[in-house]
C-alpha atoms as a PDB file:
ATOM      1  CA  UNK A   1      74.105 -24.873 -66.641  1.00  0.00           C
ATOM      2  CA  UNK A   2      75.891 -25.839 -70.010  1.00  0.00           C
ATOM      3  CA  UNK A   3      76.053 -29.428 -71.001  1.00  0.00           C
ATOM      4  CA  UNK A   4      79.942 -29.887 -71.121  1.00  0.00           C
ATOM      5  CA  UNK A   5      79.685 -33.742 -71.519  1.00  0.00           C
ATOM      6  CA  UNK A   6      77.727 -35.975 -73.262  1.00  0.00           C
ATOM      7  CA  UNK A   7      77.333 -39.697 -72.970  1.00  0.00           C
ATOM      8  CA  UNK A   8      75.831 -40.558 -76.203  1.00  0.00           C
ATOM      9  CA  UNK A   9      74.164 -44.405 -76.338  1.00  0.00           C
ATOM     10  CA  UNK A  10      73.226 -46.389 -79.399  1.00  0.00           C
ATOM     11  CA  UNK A  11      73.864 -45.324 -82.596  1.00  0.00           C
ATOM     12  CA  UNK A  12      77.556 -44.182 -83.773  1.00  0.00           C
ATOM     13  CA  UNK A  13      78.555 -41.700 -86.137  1.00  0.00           C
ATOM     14  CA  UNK A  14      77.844 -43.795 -89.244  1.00  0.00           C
ATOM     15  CA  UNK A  15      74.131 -44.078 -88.427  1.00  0.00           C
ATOM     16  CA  UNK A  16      73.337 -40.862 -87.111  1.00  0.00           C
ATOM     17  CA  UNK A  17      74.675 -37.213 -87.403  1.00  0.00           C
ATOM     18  CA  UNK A  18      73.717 -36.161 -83.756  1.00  0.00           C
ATOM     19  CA  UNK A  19      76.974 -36.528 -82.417  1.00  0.00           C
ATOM     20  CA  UNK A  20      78.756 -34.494 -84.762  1.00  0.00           C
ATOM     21  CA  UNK A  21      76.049 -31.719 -84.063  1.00  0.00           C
ATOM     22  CA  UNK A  22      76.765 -32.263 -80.397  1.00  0.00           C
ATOM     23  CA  UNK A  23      80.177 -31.487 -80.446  1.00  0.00           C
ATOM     24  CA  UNK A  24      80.227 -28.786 -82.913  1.00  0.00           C
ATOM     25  CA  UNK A  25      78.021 -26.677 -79.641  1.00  0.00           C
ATOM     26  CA  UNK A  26      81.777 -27.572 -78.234  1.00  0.00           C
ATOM     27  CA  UNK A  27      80.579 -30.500 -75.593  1.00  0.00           C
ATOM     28  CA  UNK A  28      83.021 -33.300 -75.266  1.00  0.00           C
ATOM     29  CA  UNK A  29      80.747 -36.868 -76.655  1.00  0.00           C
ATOM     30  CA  UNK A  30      81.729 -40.183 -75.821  1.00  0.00           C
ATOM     31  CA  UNK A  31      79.693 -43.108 -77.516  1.00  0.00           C
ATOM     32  CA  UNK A  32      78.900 -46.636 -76.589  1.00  0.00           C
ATOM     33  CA  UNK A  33      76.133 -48.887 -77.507  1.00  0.00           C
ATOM     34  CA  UNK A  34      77.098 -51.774 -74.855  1.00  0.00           C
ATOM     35  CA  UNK A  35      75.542 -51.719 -71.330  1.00  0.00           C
ATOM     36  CA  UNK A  36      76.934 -49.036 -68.780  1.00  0.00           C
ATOM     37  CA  UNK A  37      76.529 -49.106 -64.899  1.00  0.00           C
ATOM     38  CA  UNK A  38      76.869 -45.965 -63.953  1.00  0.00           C
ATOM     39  CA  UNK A  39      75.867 -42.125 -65.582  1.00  0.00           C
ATOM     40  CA  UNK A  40      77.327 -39.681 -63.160  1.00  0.00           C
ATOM     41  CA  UNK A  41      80.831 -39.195 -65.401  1.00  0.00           C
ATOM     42  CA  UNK A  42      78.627 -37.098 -67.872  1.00  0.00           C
ATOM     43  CA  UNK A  43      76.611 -33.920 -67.422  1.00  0.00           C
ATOM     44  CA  UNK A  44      74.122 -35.056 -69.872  1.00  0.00           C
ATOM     45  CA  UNK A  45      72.682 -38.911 -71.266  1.00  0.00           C
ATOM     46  CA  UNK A  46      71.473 -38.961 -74.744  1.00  0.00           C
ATOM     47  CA  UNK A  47      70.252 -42.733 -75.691  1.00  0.00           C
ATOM     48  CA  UNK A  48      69.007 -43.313 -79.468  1.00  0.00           C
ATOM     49  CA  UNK A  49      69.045 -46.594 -80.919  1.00  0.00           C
ATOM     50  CA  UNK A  50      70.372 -48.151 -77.374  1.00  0.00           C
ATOM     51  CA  UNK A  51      69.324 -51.583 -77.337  1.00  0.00           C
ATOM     52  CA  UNK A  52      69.784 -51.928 -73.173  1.00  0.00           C
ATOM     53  CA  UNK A  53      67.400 -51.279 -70.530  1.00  0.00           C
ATOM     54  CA  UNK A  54      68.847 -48.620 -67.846  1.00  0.00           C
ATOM     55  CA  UNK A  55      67.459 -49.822 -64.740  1.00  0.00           C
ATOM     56  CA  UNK A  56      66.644 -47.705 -61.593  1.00  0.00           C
ATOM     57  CA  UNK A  57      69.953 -47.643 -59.923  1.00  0.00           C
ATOM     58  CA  UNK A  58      71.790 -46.680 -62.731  1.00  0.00           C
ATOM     59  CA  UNK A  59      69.176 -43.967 -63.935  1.00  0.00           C
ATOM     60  CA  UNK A  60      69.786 -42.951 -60.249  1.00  0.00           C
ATOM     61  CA  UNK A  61      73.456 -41.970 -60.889  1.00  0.00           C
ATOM     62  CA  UNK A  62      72.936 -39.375 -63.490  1.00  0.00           C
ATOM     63  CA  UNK A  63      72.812 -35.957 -62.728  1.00  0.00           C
ATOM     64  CA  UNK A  64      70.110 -35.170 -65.135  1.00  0.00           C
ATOM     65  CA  UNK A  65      67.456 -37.294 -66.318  1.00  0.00           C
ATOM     66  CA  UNK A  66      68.968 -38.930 -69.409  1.00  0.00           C
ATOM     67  CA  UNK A  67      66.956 -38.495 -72.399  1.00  0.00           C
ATOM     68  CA  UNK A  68      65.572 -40.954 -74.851  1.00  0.00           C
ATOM     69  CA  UNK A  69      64.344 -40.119 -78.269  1.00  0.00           C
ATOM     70  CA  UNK A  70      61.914 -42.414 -79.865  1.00  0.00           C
ATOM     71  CA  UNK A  71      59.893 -42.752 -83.065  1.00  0.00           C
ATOM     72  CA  UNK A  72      56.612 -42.541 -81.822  1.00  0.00           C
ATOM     73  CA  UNK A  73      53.920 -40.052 -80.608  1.00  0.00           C
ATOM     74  CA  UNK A  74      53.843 -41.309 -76.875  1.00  0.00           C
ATOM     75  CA  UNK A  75      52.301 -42.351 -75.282  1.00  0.00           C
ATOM     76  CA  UNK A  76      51.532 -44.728 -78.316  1.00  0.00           C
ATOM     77  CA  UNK A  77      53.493 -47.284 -78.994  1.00  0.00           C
ATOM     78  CA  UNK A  78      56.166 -47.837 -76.512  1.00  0.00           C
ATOM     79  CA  UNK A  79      58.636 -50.155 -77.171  1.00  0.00           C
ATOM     80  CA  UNK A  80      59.584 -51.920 -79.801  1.00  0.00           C
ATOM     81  CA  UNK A  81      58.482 -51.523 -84.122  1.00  0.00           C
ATOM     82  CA  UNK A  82      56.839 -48.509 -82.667  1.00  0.00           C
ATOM     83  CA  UNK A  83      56.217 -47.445 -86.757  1.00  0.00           C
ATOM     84  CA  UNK A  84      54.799 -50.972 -87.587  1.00  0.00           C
ATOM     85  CA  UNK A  85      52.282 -50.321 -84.608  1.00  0.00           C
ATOM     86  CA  UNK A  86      51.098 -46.971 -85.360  1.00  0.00           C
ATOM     87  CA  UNK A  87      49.812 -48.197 -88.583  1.00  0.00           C
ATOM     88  CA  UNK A  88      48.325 -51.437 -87.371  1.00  0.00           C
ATOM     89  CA  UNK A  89      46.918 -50.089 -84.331  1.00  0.00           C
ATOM     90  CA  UNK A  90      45.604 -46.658 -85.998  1.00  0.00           C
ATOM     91  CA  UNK A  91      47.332 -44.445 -83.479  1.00  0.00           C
ATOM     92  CA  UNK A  92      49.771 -41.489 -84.563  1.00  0.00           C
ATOM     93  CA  UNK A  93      52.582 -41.340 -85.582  1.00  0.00           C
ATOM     94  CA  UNK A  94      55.440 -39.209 -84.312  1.00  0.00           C
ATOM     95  CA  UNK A  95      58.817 -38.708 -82.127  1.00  0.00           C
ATOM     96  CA  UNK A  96      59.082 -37.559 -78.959  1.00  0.00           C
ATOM     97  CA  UNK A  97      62.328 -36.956 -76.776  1.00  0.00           C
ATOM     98  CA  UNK A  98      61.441 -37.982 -73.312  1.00  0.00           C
ATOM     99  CA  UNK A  99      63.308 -38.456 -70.144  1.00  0.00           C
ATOM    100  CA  UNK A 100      64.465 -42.130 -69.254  1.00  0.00           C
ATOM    101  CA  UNK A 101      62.723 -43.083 -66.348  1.00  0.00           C
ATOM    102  CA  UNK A 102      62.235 -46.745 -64.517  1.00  0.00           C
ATOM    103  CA  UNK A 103      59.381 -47.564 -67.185  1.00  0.00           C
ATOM    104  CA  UNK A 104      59.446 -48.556 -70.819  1.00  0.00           C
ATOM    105  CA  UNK A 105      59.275 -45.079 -73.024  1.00  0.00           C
ATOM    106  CA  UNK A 106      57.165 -44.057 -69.671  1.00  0.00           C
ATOM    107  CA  UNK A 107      59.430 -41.192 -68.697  1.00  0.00           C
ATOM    108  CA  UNK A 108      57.964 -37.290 -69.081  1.00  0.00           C
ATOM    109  CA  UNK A 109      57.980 -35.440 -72.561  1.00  0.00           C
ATOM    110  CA  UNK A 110      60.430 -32.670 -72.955  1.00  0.00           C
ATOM    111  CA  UNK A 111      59.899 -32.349 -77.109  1.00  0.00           C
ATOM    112  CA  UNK A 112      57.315 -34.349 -79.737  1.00  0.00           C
ATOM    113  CA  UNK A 113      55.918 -33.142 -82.778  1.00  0.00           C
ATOM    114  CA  UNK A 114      53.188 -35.637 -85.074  1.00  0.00           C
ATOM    115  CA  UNK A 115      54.577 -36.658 -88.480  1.00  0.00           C
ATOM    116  CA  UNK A 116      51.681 -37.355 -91.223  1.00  0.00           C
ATOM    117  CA  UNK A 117      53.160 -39.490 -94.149  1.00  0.00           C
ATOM    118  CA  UNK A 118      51.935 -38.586 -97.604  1.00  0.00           C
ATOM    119  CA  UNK A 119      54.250 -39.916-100.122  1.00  0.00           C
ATOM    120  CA  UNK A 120      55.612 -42.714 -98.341  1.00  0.00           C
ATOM    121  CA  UNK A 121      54.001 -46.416 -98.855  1.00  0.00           C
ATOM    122  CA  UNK A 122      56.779 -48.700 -97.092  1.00  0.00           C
ATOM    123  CA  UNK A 123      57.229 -48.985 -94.229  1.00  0.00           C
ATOM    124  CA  UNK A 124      60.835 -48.650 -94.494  1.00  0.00           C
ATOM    125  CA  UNK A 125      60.075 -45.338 -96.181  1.00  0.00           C
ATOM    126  CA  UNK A 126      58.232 -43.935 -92.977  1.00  0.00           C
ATOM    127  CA  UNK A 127      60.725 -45.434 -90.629  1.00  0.00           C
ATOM    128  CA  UNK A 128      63.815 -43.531 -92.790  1.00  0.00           C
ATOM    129  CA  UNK A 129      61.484 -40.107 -92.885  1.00  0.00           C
ATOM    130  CA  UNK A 130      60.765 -40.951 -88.866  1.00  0.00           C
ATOM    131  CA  UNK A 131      64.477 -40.464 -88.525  1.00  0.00           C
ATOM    132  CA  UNK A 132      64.769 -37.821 -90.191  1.00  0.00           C
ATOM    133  CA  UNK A 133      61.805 -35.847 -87.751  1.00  0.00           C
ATOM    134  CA  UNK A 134      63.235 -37.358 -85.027  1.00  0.00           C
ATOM    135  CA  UNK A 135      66.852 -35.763 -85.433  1.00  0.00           C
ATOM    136  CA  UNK A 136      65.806 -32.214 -86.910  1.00  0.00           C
ATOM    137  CA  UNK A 137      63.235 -32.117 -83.311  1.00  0.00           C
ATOM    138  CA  UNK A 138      66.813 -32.979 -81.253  1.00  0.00           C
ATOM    139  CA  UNK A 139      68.946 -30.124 -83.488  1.00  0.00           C
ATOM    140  CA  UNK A 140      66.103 -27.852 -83.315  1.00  0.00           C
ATOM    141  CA  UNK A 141      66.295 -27.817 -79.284  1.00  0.00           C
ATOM    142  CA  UNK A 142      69.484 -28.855 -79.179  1.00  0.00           C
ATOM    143  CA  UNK A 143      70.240 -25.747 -77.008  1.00  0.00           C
ATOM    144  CA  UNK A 144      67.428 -25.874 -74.606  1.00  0.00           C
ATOM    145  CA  UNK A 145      68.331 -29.732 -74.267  1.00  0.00           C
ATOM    146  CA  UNK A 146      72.525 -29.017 -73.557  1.00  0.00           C
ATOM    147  CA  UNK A 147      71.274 -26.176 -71.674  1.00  0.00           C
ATOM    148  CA  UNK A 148      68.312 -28.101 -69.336  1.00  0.00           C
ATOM    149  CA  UNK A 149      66.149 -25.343 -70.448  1.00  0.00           C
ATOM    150  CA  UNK A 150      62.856 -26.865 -71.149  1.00  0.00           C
ATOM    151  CA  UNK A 151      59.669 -28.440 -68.962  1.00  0.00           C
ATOM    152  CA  UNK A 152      58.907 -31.909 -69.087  1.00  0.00           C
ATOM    153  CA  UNK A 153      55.160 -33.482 -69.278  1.00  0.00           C
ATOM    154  CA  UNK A 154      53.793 -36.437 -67.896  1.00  0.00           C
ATOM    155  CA  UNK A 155      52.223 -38.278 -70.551  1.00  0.00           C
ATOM    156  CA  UNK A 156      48.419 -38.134 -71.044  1.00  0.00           C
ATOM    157  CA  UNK A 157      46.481 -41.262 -71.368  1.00  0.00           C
ATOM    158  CA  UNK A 158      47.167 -45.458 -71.223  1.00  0.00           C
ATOM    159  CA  UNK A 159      48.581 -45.175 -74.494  1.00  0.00           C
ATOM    160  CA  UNK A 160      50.356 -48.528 -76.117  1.00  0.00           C
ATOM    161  CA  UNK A 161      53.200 -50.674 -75.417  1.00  0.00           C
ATOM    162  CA  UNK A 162      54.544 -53.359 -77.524  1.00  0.00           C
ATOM    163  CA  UNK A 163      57.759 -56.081 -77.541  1.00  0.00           C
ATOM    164  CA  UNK A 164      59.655 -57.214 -80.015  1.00  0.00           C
ATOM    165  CA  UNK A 165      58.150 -60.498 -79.911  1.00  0.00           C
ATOM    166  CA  UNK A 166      54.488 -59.383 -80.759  1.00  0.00           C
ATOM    167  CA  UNK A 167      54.966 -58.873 -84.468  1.00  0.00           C
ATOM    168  CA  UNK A 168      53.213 -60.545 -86.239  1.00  0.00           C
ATOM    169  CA  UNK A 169      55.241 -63.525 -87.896  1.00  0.00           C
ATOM    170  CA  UNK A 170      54.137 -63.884 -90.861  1.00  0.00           C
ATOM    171  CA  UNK A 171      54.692 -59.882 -91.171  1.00  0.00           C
ATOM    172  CA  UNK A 172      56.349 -59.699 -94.873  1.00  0.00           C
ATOM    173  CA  UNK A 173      59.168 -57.171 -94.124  1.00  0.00           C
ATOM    174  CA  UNK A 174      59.835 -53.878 -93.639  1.00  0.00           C
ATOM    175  CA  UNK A 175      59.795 -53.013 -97.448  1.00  0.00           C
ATOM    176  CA  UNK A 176      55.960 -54.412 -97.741  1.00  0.00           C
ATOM    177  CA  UNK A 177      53.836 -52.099 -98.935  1.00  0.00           C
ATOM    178  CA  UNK A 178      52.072 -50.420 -95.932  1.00  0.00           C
ATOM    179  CA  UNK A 179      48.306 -50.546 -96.898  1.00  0.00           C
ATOM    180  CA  UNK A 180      48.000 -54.036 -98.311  1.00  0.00           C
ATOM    181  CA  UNK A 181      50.192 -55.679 -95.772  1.00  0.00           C
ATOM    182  CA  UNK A 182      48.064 -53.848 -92.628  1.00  0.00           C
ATOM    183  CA  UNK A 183      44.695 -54.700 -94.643  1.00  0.00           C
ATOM    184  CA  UNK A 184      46.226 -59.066 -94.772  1.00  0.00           C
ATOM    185  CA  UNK A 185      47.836 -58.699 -91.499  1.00  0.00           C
ATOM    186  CA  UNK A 186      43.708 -57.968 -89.473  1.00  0.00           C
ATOM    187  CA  UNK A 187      42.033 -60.212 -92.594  1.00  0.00           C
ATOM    188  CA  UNK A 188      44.093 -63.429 -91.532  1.00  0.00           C
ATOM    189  CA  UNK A 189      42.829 -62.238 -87.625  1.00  0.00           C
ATOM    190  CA  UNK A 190      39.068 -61.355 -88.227  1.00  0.00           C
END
């Protein structure tokens, strides 16, 4: 079954092209980044950048799991600053596009890919190339995803979750160096 319509969550046309590509397959997008009730007027949920929880009973309205796409290699680093975290914690770095379930970046794996940084030093640097890998894994399946056709995985292993509230607050800013600020960051803890 084609994907006719898309409900598109989080970020708008200014701060991501995904849209745009969505609609040029000829699906009809509408956007919102405020909190919806209900999922069942779309064939398809794409949420990316959405700042809300969907909770059970509206995940329960949707006639596909909606899909999430996150900056991390889950199951690491669920949640929130999941790029700070990959670097303080030592776990990879990634994106995945999983389905929305219940949980918090807990839902099943339909696409991920590792990213290995080697010219970037900020951390706004790997978050902007994180992106970048994040959107080119979403066009580059973009017809098995509007399409359904694709398997989804549990994810393997406890992994790591994190909220917004646990980073560190005297964390110097997302243009901070990455090694140096990590290396101060477990000095002022050891």
């Amino acid at each position: 079954m084609t994907t006719k319509t898309v409900l598109f969550l989080g970020y708008d046309r200014t701060q991501t092209p995904l849209i745009d590509r969505v609609e040029a397959t000829g699906a009809t997008v509408t956007h919102t980044s405020e909190p919806i009730t209900r999922l069942d007027a779309h064939d398809l949920t794409i949420s990316f950048g959405y700042r809300h929880i969907l909770r059970a009973e509206v995940l329960a309205t949707a006639p596909r799991p909606p899909l999430n796409l996150h900056i991390s290699f889950l199951p690491y680093n669920r949640g929130a600053h999941p790029n700070f975290w990959a670097f303080y914690d030592g776990t990879p770095s990634g994106v995945t596009l999983h389905a929305i379930d219940p949980g918090l970046d807990t839902g099943p794996i339909a696409f991920q890919r590792k990213v290995a940084f080697t010219t970037e030093k900020t951390f706004a640097a790997t978050h902007t190339r994180l992106i970048a890998e994040i959107e080119a894994l979403f066009t580059d399946n973009l017809n098995a995803i509007l399409t359904g056709d694709f398997d989804l995985t549990p994810q393997q292993g406890k992994g790591t979750a994190h909220k917004a509230r646990d980073l560190p607050v005297d964390f110097k800013g997302w243009q901070a160096e990455i090694a140096p600020e990590i290396a101060r960051l477990k000095a002022r803890t050891s």
